[in-house]
C-alpha atoms as a PDB file:
ATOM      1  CA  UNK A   1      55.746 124.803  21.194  1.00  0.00           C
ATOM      2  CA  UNK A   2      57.879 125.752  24.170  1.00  0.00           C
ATOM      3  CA  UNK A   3      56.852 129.268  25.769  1.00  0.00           C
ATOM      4  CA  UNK A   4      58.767 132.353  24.817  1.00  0.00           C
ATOM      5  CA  UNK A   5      58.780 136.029  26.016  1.00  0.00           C
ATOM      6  CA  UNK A   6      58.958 139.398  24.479  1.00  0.00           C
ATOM      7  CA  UNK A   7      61.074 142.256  26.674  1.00  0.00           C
ATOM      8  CA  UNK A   8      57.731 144.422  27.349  1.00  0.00           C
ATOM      9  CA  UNK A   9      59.105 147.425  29.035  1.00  0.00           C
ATOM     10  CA  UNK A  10      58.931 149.528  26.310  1.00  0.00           C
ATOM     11  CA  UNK A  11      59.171 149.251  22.496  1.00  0.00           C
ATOM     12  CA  UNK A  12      57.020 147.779  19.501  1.00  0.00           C
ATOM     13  CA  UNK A  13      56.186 144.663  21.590  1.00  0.00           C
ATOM     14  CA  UNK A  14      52.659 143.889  20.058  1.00  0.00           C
ATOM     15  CA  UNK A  15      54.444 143.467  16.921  1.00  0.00           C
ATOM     16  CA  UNK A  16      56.237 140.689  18.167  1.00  0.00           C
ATOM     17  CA  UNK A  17      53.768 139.136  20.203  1.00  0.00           C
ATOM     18  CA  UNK A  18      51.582 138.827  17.072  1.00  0.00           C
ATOM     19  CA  UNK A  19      54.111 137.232  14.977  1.00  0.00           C
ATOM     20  CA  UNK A  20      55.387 134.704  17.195  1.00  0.00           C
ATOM     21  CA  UNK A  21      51.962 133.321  18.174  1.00  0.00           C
ATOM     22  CA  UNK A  22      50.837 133.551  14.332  1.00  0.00           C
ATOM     23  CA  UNK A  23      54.333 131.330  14.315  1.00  0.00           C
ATOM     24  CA  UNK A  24      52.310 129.152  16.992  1.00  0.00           C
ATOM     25  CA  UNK A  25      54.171 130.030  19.931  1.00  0.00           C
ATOM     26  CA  UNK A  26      53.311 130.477  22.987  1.00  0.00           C
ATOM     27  CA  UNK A  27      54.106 133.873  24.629  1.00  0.00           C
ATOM     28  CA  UNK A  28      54.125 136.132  27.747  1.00  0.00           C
ATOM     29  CA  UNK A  29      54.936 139.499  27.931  1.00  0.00           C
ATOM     30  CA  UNK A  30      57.849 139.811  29.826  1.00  0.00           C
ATOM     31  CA  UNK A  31      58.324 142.916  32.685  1.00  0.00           C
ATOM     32  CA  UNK A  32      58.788 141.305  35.944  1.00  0.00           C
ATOM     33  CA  UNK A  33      61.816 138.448  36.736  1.00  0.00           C
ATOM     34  CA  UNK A  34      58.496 135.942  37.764  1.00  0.00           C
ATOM     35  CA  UNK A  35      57.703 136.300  33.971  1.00  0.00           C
ATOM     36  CA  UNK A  36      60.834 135.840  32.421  1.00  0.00           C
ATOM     37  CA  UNK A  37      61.469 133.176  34.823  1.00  0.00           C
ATOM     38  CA  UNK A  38      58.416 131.430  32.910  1.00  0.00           C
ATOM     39  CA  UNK A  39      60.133 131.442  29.388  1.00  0.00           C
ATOM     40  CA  UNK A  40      62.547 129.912  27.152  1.00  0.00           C
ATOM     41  CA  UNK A  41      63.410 132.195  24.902  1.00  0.00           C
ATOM     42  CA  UNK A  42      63.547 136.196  25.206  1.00  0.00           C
ATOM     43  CA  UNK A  43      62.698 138.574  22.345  1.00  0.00           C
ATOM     44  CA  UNK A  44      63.816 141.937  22.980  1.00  0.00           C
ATOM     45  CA  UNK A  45      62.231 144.773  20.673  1.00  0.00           C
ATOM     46  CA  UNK A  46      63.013 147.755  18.790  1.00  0.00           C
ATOM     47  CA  UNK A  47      62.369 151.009  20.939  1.00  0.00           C
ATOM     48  CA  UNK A  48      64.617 153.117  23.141  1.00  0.00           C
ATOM     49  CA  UNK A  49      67.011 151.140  24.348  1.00  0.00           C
ATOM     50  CA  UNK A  50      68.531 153.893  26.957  1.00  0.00           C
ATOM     51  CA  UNK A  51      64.562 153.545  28.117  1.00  0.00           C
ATOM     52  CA  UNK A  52      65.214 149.839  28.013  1.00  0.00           C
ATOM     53  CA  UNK A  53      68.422 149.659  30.284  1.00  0.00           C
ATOM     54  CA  UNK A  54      66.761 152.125  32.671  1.00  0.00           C
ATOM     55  CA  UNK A  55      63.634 150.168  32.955  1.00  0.00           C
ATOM     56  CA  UNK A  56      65.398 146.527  33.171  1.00  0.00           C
ATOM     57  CA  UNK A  57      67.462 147.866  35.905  1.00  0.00           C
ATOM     58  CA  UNK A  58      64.792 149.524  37.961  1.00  0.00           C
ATOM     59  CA  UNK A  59      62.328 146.055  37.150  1.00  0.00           C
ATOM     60  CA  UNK A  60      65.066 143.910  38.579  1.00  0.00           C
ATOM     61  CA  UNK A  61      65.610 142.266  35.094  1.00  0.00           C
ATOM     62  CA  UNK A  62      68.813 143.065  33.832  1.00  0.00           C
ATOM     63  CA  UNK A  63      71.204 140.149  35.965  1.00  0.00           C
ATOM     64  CA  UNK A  64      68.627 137.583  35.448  1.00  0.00           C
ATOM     65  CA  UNK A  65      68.312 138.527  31.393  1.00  0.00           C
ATOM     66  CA  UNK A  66      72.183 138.527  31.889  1.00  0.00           C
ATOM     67  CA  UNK A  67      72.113 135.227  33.841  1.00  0.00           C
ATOM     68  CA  UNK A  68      70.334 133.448  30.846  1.00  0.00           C
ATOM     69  CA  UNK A  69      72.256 135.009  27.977  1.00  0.00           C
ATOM     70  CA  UNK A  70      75.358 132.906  29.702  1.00  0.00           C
ATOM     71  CA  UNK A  71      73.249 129.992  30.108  1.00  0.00           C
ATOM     72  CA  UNK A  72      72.554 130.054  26.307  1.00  0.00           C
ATOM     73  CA  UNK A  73      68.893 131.130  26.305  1.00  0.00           C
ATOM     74  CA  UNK A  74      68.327 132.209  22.668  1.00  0.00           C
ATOM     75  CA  UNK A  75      67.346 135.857  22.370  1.00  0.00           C
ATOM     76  CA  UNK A  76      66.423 137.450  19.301  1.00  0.00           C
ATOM     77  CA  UNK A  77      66.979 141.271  19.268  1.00  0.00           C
ATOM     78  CA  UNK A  78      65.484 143.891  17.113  1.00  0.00           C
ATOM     79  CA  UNK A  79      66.715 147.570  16.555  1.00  0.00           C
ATOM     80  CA  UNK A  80      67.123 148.548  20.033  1.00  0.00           C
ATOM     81  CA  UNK A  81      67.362 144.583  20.944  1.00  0.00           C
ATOM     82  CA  UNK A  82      70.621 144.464  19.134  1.00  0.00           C
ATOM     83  CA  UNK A  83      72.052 147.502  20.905  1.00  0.00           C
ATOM     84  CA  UNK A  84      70.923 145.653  24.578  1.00  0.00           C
ATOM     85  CA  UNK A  85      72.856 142.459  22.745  1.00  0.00           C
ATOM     86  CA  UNK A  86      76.076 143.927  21.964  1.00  0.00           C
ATOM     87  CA  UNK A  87      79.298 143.756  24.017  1.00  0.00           C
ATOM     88  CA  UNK A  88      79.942 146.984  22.740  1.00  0.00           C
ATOM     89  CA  UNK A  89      78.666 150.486  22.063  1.00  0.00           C
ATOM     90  CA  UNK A  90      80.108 152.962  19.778  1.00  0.00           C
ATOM     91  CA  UNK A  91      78.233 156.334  21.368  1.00  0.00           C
ATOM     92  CA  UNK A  92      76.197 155.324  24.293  1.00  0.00           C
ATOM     93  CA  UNK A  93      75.245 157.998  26.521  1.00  0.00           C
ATOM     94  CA  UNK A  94      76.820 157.945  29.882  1.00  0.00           C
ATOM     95  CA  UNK A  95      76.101 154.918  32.066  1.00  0.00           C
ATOM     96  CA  UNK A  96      73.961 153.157  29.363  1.00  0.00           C
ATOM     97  CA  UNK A  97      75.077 149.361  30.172  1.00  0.00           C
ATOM     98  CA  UNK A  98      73.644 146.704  27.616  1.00  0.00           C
ATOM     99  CA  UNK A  99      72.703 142.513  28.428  1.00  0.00           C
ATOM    100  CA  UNK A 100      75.931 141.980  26.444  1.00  0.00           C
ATOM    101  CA  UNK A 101      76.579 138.601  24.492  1.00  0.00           C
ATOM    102  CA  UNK A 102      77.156 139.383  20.871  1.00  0.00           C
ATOM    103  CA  UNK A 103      80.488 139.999  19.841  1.00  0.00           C
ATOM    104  CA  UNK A 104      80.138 143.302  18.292  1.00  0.00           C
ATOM    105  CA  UNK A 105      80.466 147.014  18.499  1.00  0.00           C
ATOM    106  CA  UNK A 106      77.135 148.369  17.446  1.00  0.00           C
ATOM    107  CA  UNK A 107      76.135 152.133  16.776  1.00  0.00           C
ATOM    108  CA  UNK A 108      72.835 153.714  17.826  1.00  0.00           C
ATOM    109  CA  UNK A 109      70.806 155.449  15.200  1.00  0.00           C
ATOM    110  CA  UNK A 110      73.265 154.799  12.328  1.00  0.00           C
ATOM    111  CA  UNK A 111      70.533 155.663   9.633  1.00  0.00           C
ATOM    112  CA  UNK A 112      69.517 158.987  11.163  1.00  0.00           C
ATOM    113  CA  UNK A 113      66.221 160.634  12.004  1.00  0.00           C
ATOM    114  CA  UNK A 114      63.266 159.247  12.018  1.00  0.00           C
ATOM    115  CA  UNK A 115      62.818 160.909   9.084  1.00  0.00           C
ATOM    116  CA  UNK A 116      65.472 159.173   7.507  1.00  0.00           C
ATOM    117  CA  UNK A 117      63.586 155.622   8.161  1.00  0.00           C
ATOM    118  CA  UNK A 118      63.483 153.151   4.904  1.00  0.00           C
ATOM    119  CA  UNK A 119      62.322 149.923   3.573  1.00  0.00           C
ATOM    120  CA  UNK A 120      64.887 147.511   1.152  1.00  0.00           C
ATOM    121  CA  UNK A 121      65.494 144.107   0.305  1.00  0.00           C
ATOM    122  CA  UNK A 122      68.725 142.621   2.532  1.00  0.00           C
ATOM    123  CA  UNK A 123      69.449 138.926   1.386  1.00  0.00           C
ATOM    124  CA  UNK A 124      70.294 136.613   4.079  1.00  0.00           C
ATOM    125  CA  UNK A 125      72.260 133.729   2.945  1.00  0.00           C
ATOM    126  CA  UNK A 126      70.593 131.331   6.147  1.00  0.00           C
ATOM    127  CA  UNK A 127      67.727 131.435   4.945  1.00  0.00           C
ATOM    128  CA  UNK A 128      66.916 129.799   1.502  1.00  0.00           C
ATOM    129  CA  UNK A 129      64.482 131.897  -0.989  1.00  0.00           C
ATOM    130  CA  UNK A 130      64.137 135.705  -0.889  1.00  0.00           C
ATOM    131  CA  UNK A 131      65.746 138.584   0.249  1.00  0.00           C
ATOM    132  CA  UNK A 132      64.290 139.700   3.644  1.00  0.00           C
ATOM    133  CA  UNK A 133      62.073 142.913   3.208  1.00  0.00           C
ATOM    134  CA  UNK A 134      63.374 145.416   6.222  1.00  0.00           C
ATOM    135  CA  UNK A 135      62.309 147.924   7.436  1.00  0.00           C
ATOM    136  CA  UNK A 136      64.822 150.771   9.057  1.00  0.00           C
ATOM    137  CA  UNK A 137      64.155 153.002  11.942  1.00  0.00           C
ATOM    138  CA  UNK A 138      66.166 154.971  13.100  1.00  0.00           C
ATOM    139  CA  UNK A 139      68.584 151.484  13.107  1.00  0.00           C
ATOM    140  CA  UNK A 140      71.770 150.572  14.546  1.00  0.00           C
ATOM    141  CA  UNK A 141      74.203 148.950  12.513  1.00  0.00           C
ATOM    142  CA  UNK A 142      77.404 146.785  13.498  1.00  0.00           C
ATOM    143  CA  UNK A 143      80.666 148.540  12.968  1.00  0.00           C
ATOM    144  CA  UNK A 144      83.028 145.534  13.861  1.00  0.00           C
ATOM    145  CA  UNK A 145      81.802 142.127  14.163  1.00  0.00           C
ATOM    146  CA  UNK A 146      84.545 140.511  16.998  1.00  0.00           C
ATOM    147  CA  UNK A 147      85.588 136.980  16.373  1.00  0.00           C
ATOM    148  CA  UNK A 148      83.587 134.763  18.439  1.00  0.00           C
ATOM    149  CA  UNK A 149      80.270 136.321  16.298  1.00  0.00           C
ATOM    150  CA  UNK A 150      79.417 136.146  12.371  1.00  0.00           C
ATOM    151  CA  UNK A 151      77.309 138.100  10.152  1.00  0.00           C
ATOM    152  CA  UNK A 152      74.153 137.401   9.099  1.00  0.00           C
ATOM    153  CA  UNK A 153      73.223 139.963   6.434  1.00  0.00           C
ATOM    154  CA  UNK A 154      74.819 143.390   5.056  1.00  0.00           C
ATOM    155  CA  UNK A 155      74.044 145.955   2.787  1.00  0.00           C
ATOM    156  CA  UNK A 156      74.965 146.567  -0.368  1.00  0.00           C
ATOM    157  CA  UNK A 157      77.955 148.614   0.667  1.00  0.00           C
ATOM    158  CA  UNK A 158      78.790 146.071   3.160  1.00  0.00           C
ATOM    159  CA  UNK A 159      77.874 147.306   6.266  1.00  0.00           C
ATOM    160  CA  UNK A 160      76.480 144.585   8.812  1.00  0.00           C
ATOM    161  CA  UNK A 161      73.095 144.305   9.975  1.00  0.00           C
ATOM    162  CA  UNK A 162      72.596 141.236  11.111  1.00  0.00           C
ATOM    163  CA  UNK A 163      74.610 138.987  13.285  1.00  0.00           C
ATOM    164  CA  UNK A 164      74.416 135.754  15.395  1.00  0.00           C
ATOM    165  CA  UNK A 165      76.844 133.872  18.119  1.00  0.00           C
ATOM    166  CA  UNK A 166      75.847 130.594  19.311  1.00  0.00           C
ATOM    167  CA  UNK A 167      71.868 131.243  20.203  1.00  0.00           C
ATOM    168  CA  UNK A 168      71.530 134.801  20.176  1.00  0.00           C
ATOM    169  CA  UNK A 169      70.290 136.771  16.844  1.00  0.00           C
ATOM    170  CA  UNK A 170      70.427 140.636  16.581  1.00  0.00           C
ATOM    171  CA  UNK A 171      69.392 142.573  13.464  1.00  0.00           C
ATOM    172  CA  UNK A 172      69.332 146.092  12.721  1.00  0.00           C
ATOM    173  CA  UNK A 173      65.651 146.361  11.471  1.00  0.00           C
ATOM    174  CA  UNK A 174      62.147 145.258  11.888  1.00  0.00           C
ATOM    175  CA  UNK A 175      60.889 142.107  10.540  1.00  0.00           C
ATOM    176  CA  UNK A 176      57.714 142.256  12.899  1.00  0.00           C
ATOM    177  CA  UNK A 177      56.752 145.301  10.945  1.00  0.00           C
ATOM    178  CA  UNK A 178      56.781 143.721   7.458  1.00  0.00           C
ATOM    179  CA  UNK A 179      55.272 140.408   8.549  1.00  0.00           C
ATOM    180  CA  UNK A 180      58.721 138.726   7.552  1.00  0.00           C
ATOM    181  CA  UNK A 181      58.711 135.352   9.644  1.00  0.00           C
ATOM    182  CA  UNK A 182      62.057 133.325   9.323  1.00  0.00           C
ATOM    183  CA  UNK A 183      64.232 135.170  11.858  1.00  0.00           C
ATOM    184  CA  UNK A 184      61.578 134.556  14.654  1.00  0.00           C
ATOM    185  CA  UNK A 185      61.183 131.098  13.423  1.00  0.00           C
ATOM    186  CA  UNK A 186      65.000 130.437  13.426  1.00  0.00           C
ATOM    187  CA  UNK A 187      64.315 131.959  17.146  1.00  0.00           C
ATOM    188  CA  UNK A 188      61.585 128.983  17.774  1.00  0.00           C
ATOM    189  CA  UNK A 189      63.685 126.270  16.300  1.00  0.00           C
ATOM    190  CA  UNK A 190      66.752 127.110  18.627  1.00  0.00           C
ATOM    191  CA  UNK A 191      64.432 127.374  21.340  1.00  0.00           C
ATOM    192  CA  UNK A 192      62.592 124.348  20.558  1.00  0.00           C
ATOM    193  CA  UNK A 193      66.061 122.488  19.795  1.00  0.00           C
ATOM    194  CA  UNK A 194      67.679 123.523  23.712  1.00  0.00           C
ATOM    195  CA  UNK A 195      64.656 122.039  25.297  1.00  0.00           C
END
């Protein structure tokens, strides 16, 4: 199993970590450019994700994370991760700059307060079997999904919550959370399938 890296500046990064290696993976936690310049594949967690583009900058890793995303390094991105992802966002504060790569215009804390957090079933047509059980914090969601990306998953009412272009995933909630495996493994098997 090639060796993968969760974003560990900030966010629910345990989460991950414990998934992917349940997934067999092997993975480093990722806070310095020598670190992520050991992986193959870049998780980026739910969290703050002004927090997260503060941090990458002053840590050095936002142009190398940047770097890869052109190269085609899968990244999966969660919550926050999505926000870093997107090309686009619809109320950043001022200054907040993203990683970029998705196609999309994505808005921050779509569902409301913490308060306002909820579990549902989303189907996902990828993946054969069950709806996906998700969990929302505080989640963005995409409001326009630009032609070089494609949606994943949507609500009922149709608004988008997951999306993918080329090797890069970002959904709106947490799978880590729920123990719900097949968007990390879709992850694995892209990274597994570049090496």
């Amino acid at each position: 199993m090639p060796r993968v890296g969760v974003l560990g500046l900030q966010g629910d990064v345990r989460e991950h970590v414990a998934l992917l290696e349940h997934l067999g993976a092997d993975v480093v936690r990722v806070r310095r450019p020598e670190e992520f310049a050991q992986v193959e594949g870049l998780v980026i967690p739910g969290g703050e994700s002004t927090v997260m583009d503060k941090l990458s900058r002053a840590f050095g890793l936002r142009d190398p994370i940047r770097a890869a995303i052109a190269d085609g390094m899968p990244m999966l991105g969660t919550c926050a991760g999505l926000i870093m992802l997107s090309d686009r966002l619809a109320d950043g504060i001022v200054g907040q700059q993203t990683f970029g790569g998705l196609d999309v215009l994505t808005r921050r804390n779509a569902f409301g307060r913490q308060v306002d957090s909820f579990e549902g079933e989303v189907p996902v047509p990828a993946f054969v079997g069950e709806p996906v059980s998700a969990t929302f914090i505080r989640g963005p969601v995409v409001e326009e999904v630009g032609a070089d990306a494609a949606a994943m998953a949507s609500l009922p009412a149709g608004t988008v919550v997951a999306v993918e272009q080329g090797n890069l995933m970002g959904i709106s909630f947490h799978p880590e959370l729920s123990g719900e495996p097949r968007f990390h493994q879709r992850f694995l098997d892209r990274v597994s399938a570049r090496g």
